[in-house]
N, C-alpha and C. Protein backbone atom coordinates (compact mmCIF):
# COMPACT_ATOMS: atom_id res chain seq x y z
N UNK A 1 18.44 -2.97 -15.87
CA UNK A 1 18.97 -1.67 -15.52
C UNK A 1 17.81 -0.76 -15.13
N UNK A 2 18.29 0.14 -13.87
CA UNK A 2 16.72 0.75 -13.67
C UNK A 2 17.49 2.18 -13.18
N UNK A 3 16.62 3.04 -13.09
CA UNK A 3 17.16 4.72 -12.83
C UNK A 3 16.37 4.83 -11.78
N UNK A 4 17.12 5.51 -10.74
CA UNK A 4 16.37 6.03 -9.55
C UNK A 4 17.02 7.45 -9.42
N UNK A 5 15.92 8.14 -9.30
CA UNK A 5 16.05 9.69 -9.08
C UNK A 5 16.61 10.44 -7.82
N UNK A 6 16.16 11.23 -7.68
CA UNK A 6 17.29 12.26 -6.79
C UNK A 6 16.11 11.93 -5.43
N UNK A 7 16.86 11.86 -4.04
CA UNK A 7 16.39 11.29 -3.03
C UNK A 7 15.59 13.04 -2.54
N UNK A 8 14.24 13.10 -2.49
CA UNK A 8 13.70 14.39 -2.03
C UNK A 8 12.76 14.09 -0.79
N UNK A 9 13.06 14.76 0.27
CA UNK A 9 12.14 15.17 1.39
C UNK A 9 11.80 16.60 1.15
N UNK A 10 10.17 16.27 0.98
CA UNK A 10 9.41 17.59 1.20
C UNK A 10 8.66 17.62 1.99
N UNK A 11 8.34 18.53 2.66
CA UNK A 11 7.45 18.84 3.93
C UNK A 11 5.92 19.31 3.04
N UNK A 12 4.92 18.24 3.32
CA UNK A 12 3.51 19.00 3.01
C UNK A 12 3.04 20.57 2.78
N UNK A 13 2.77 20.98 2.42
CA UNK A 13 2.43 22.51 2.89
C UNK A 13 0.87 22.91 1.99
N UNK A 14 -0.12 22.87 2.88
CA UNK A 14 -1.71 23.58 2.16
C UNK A 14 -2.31 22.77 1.99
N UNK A 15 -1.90 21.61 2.93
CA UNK A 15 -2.79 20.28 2.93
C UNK A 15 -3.60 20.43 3.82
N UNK A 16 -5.17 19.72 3.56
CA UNK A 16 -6.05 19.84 4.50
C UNK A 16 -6.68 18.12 4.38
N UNK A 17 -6.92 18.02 5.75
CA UNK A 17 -7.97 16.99 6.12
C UNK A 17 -6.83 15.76 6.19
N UNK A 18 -7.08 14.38 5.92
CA UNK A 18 -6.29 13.34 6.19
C UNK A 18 -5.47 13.61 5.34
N UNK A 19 -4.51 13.76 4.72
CA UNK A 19 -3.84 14.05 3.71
C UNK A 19 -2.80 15.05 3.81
N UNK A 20 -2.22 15.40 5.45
CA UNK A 20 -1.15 16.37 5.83
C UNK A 20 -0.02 16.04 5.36
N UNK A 21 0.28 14.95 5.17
CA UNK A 21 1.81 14.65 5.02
C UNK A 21 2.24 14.34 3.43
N UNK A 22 2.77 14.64 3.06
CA UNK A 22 3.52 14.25 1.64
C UNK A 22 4.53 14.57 1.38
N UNK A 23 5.20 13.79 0.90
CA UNK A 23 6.51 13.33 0.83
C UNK A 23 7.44 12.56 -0.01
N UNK A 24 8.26 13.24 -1.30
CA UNK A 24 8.85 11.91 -2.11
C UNK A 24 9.41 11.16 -2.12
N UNK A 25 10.09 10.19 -1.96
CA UNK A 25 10.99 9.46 -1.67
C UNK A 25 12.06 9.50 -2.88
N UNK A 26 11.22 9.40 -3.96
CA UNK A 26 12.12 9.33 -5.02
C UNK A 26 11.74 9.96 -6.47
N UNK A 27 12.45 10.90 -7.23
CA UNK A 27 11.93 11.39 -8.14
C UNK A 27 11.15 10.92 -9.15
N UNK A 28 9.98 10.63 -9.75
CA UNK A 28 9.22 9.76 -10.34
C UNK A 28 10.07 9.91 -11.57
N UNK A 29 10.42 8.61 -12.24
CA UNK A 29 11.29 8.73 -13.28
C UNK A 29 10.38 7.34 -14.01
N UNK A 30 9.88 7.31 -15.67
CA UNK A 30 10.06 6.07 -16.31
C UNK A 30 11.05 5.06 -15.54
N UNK A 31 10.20 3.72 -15.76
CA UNK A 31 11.00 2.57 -15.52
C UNK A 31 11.49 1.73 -16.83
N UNK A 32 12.18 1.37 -16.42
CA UNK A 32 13.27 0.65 -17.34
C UNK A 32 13.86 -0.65 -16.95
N UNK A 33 13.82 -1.26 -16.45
CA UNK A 33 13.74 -2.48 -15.31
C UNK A 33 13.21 -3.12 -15.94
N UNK A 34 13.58 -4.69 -15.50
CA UNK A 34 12.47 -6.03 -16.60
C UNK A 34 12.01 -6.46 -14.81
N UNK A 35 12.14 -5.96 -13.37
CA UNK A 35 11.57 -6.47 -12.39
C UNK A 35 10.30 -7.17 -12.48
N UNK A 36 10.48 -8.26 -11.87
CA UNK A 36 8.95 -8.94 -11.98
C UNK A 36 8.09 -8.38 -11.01
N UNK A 37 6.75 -8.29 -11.29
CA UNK A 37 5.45 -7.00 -10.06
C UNK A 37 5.34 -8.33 -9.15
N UNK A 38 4.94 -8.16 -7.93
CA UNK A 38 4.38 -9.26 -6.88
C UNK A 38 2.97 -8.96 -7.06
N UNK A 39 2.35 -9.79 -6.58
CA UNK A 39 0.91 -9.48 -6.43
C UNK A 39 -0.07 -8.74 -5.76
N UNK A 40 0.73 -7.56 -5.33
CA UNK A 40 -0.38 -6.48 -4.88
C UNK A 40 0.02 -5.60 -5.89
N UNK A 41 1.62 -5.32 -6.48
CA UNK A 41 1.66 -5.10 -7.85
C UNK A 41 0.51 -4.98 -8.94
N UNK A 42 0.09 -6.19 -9.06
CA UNK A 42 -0.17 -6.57 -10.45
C UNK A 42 -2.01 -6.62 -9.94
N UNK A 43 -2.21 -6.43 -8.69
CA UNK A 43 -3.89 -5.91 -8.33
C UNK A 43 -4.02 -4.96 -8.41
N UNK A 44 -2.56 -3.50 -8.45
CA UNK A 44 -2.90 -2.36 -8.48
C UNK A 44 -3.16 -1.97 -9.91
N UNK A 45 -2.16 -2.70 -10.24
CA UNK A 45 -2.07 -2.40 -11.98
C UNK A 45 -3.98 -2.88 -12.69
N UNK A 46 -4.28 -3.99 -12.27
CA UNK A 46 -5.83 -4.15 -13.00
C UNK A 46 -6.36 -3.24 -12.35
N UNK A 47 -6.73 -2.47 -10.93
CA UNK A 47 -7.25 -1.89 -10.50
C UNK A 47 -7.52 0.00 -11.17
N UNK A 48 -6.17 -0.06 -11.40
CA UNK A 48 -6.34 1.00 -12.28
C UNK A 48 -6.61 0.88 -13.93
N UNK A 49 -6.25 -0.05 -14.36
CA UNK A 49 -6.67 -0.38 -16.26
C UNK A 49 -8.22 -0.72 -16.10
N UNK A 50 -8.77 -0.69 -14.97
CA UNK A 50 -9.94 -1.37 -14.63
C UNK A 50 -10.85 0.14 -14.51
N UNK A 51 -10.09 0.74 -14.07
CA UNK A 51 -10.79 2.43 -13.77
C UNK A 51 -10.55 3.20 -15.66
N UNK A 52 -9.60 2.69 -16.13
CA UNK A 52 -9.56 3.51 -17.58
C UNK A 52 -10.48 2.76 -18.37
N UNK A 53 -10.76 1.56 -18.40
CA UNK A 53 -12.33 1.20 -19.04
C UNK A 53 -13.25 1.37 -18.55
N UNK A 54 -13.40 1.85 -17.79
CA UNK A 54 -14.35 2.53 -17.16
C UNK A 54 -14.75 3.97 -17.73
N UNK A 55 -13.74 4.87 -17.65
CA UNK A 55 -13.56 5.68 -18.49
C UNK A 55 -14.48 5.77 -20.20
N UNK A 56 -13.38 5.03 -20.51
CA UNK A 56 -13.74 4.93 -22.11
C UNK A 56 -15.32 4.09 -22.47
N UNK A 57 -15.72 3.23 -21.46
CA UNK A 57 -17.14 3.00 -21.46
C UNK A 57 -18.19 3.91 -20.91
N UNK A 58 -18.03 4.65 -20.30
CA UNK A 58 -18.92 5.41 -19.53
C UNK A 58 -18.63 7.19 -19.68
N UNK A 59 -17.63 7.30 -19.80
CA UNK A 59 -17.68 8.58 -20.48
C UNK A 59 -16.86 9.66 -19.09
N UNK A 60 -16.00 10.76 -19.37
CA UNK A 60 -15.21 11.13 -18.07
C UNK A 60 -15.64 11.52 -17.23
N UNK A 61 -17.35 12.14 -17.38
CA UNK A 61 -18.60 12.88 -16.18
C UNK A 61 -18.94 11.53 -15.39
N UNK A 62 -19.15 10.65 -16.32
CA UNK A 62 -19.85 9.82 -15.37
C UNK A 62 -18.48 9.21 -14.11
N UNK A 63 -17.49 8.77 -14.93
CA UNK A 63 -16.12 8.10 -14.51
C UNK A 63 -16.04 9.17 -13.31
N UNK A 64 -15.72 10.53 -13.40
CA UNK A 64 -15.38 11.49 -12.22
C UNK A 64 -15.97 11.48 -11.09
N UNK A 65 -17.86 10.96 -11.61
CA UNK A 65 -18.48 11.18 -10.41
C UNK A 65 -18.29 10.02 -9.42
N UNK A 66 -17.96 8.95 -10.08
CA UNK A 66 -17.90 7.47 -9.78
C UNK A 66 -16.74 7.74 -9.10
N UNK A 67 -15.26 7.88 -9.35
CA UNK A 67 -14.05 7.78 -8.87
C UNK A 67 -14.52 9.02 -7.41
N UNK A 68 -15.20 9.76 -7.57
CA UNK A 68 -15.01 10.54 -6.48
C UNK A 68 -15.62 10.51 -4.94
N UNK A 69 -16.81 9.46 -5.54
CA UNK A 69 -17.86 8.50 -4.45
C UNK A 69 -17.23 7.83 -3.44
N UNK A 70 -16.89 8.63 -2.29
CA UNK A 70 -16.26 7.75 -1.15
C UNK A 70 -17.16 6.15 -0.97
N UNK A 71 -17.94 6.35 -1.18
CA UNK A 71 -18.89 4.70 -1.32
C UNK A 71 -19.07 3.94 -2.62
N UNK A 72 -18.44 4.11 -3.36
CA UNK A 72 -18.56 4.01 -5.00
C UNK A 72 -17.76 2.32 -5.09
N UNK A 73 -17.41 2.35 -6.57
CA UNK A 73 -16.81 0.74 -7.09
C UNK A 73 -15.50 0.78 -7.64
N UNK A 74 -14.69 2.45 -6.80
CA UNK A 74 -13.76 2.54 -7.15
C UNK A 74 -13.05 2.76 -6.16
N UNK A 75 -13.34 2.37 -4.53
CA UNK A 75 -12.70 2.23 -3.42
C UNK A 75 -12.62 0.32 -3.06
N UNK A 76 -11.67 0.16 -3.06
CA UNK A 76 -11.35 -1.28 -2.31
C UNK A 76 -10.23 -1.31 -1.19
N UNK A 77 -10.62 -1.15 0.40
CA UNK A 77 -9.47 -1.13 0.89
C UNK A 77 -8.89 -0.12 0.72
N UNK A 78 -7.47 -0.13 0.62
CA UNK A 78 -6.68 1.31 0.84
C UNK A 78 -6.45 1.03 -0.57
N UNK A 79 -6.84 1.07 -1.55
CA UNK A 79 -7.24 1.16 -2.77
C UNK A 79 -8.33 2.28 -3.02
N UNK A 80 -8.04 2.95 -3.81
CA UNK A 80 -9.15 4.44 -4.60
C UNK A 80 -8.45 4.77 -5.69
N UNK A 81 -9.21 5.05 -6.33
CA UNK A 81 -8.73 5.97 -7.83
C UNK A 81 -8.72 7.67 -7.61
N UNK A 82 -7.36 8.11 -7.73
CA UNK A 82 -7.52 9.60 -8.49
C UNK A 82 -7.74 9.72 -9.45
N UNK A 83 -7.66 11.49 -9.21
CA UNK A 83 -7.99 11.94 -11.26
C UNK A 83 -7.41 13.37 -10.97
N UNK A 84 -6.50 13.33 -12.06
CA UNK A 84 -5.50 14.63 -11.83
C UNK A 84 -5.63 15.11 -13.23
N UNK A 85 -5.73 16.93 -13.83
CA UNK A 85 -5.36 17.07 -14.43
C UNK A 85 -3.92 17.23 -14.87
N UNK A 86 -2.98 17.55 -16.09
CA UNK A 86 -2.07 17.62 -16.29
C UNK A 86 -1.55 18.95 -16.00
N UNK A 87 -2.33 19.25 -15.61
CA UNK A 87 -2.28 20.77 -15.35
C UNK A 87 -1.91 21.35 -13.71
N UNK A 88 -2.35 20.20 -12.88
CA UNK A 88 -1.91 20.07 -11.54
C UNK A 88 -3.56 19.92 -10.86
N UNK A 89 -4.52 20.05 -11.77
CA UNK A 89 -6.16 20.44 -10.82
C UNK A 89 -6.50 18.71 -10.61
N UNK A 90 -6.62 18.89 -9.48
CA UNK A 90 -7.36 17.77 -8.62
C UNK A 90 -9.22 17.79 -9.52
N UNK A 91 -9.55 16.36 -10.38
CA UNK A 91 -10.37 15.63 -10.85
C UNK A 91 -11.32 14.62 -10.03
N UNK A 92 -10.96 14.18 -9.37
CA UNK A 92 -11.79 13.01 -8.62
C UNK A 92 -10.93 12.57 -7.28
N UNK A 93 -11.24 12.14 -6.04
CA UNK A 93 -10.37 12.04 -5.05
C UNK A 93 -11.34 11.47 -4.02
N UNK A 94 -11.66 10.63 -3.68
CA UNK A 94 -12.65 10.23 -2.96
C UNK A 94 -12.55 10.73 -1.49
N UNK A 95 -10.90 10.61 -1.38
CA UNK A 95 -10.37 10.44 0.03
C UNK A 95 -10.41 12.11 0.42
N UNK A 96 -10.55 12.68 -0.42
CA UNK A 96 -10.21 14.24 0.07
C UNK A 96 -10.49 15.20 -1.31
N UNK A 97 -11.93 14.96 -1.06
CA UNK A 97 -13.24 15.56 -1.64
C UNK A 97 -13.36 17.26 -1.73
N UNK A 98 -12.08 17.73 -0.96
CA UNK A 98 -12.24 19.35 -0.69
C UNK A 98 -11.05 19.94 -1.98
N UNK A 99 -10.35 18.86 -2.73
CA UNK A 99 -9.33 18.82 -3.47
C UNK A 99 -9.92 19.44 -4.77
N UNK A 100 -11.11 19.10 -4.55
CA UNK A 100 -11.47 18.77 -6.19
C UNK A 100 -11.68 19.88 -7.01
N UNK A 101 -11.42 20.42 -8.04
CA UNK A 101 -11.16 21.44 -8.97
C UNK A 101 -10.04 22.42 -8.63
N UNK A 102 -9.09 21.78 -7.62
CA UNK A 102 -8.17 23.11 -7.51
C UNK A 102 -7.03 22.18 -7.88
N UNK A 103 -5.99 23.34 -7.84
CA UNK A 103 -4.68 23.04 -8.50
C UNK A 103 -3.80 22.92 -7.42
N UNK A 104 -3.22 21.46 -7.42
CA UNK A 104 -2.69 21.23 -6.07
C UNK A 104 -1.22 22.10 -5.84
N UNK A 105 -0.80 22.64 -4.55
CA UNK A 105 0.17 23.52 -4.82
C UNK A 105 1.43 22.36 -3.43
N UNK A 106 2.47 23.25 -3.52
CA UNK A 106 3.12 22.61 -2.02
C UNK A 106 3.72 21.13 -2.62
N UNK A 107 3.72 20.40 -1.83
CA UNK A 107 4.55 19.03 -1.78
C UNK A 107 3.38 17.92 -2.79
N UNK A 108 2.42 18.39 -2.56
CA UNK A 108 1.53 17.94 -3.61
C UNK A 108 1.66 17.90 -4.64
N UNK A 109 1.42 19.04 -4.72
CA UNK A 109 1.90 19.87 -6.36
C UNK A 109 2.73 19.46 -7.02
N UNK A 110 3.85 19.15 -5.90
CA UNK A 110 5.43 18.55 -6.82
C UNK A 110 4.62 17.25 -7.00
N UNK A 111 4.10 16.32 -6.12
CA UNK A 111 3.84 15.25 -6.40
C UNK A 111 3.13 14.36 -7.66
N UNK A 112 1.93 15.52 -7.65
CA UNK A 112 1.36 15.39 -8.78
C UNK A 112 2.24 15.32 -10.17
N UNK A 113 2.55 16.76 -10.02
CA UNK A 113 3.11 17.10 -11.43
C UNK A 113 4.04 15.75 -11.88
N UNK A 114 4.75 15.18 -10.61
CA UNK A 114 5.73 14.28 -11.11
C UNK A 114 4.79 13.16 -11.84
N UNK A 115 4.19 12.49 -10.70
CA UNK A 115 3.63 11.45 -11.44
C UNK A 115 3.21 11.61 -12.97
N UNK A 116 2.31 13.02 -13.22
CA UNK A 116 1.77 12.98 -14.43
C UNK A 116 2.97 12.65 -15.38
N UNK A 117 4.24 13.17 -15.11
CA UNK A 117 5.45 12.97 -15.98
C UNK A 117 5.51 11.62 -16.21
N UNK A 118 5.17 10.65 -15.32
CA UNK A 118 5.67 9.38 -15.28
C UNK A 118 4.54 8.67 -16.69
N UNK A 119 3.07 9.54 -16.50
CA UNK A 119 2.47 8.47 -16.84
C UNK A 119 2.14 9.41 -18.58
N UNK A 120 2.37 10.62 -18.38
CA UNK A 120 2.20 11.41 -20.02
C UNK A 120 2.38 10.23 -21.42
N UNK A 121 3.67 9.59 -21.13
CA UNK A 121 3.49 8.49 -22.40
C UNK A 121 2.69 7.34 -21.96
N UNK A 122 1.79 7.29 -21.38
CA UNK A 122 1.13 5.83 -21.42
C UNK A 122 0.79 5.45 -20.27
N UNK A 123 1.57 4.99 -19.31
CA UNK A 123 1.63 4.29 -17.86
C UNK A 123 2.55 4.75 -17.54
N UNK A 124 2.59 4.58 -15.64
CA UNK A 124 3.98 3.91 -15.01
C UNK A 124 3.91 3.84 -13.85
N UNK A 125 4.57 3.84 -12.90
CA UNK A 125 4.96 3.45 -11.80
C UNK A 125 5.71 4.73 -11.25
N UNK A 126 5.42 4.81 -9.83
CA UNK A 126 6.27 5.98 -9.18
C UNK A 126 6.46 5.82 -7.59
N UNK A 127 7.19 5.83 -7.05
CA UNK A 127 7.03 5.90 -5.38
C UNK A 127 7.83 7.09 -4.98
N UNK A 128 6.58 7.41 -3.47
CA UNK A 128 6.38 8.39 -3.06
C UNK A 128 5.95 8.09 -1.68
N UNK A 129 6.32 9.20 -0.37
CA UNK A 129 5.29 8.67 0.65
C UNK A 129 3.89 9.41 0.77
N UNK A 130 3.13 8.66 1.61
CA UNK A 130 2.20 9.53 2.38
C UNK A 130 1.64 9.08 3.31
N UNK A 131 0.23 9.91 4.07
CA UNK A 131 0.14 9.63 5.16
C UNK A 131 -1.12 8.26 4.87
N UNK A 132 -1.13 7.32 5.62
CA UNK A 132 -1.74 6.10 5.78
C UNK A 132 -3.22 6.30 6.70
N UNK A 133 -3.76 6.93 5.93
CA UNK A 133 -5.39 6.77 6.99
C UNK A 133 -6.31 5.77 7.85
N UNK A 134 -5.32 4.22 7.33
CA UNK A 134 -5.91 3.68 8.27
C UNK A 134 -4.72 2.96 8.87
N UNK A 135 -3.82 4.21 9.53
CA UNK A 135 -2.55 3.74 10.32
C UNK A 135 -2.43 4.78 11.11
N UNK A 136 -3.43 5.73 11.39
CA UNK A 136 -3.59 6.69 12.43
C UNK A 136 -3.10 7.84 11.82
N UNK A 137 -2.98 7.44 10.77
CA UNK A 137 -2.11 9.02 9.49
C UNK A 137 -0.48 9.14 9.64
N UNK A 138 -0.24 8.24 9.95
CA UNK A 138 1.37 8.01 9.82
C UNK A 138 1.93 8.00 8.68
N UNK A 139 3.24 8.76 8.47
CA UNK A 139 3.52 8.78 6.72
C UNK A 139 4.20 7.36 6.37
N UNK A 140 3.75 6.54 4.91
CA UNK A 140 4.36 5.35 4.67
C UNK A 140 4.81 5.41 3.83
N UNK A 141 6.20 4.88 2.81
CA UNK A 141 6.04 4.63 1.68
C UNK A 141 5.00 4.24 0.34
N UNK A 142 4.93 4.58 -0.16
CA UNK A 142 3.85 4.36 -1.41
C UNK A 142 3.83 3.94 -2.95
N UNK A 143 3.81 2.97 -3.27
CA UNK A 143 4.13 2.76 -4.72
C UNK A 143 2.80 3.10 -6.00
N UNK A 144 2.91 4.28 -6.58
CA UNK A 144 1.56 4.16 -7.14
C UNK A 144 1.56 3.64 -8.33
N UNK A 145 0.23 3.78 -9.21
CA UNK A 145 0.54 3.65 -10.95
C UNK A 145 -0.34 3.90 -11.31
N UNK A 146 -0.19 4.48 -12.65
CA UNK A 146 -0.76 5.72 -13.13
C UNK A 146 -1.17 5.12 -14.71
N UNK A 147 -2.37 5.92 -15.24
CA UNK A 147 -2.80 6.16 -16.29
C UNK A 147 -3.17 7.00 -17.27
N UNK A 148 -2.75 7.17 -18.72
CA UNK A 148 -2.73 8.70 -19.14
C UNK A 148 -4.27 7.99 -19.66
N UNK A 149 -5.41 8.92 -19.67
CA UNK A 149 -6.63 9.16 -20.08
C UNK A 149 -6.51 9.34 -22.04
N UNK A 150 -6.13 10.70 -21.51
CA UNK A 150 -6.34 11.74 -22.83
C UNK A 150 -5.11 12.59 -22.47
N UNK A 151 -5.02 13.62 -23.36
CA UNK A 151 -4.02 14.85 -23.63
C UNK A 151 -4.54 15.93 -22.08
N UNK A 152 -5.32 15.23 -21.20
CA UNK A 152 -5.49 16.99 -20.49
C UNK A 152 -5.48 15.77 -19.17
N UNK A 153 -5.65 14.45 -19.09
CA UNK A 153 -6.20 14.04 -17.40
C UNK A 153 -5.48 12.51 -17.64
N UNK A 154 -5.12 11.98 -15.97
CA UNK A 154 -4.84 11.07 -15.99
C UNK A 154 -5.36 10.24 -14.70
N UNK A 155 -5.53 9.20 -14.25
CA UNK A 155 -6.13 8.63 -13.35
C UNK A 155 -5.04 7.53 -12.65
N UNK A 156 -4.76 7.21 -11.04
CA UNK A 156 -4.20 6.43 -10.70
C UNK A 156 -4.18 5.77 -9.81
N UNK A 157 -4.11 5.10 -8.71
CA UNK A 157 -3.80 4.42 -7.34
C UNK A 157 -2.38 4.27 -6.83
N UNK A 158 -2.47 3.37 -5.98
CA UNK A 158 -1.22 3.17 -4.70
C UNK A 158 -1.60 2.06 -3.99
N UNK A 159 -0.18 1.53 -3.15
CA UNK A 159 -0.77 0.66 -2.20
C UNK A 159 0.80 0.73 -1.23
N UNK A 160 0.33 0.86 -0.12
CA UNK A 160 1.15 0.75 0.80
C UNK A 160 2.14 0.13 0.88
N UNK A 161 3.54 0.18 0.98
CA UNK A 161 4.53 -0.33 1.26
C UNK A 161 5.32 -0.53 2.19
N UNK A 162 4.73 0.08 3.36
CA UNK A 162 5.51 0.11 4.60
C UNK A 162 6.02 1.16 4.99
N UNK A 163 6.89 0.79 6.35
CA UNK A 163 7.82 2.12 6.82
C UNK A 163 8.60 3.38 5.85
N UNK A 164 8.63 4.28 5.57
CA UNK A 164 9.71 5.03 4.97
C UNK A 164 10.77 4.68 5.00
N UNK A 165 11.16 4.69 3.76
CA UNK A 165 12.51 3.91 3.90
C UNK A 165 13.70 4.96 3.21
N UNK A 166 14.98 5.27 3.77
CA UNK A 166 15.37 5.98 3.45
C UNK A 166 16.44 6.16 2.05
N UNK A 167 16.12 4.68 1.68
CA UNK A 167 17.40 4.56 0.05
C UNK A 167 16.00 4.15 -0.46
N UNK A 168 15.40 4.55 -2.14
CA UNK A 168 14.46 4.56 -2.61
C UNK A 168 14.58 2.99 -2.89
N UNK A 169 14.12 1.78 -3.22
CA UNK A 169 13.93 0.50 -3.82
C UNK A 169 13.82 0.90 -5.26
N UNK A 170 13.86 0.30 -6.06
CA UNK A 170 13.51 -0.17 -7.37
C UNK A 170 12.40 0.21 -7.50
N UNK A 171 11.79 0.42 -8.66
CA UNK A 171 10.77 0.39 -9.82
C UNK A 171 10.23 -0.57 -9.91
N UNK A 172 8.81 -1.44 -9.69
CA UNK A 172 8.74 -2.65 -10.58
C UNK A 172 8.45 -1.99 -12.28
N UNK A 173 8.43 -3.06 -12.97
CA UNK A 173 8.44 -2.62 -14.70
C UNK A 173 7.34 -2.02 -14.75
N UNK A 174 7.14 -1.23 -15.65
CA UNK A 174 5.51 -1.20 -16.07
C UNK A 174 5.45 -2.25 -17.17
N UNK A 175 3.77 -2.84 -17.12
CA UNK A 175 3.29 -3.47 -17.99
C UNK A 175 3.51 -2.81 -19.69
N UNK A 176 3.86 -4.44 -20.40
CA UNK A 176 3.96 -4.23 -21.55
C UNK A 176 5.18 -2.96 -22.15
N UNK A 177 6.34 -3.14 -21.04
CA UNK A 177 7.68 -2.70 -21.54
C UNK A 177 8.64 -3.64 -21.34
């Protein structure tokens, strides 16, 4: 059994640089689903548990500066790590470096805030679109997943899913539910 949220188109608004378009597809809601992940799934998922030991070994100054290094060991491909506070302030962003210490407002804003909802107890999973930077900035579907840090920040990725699609898909599970 899985819950899918209320179908939302939002128009970007106070976006700058590659990063004009954003867009939800579907309200980020906990998953509840026993779906099995495919394997870009389950690369996003180490990719990010891979960025929270990172974290907890190295400490959140060092982790921030690292996640925010457009040349760093936390870009693979259309793979990067954010870092959002819970608060809505943009932490680390490799891709759009002008983000960083402000509080994202607009279609963002919603975006953020949702995800953090998703991932406040622990992990999860959320899809959403956006624009594809190495697809000429065309908006795509997006499946991300997320990590709660601590009580104030959380860190996450994505990986492309294709065309926008207009009935949201499923949830895969999150790990270890």
């Amino acid at each position: 059994m899985f819950l899918l949220g209320i179908v939302l188109f939002l128009v970007s608004s106070g976006c700058t640089g590659g990063q004009s378009g954003v867009q939800l597809t579907a309200k980020a809601v906990p998953v509840v689903s026993q779906h099995q992940t495919d394997r870009s799934n389950e690369t996003l998922v180490a990719f990010v548990e891979n960025a929270a030991a990172y974290v907890k070994t190295n400490g959140a100054q060092k982790a921030l500066a690292e996640f925010s290094n457009p040349n760093g060991s936390f870009i693979r491909g259309e793979l990067y790590i954010y870092a959002y506070g819970f608060n809505g302030t943009t932490l680390a962003h490799p891709v759009n470096p002008e983000s960083i210490g402000k509080i994202r407002e607009g279609a963002i804003g919603v975006f953020v805030t949702e995800m953090g909802e998703v991932v406040r107890n622990g992990s999860g999973f959320y899809r959403f679109t956006y624009v594809n930077p190495q697809h000429n900035g065309i908006l795509e579907s997006k499946l991300g997943y997320g990590v709660k840090i601590d009580d104030d920040w959380w860190i996450g990725s994505g990986v492309y899913t294709g065309p926008v699609e207009t009935a949201a898909a499923p949830l895969p599970a999150t790990p270890g539910t």
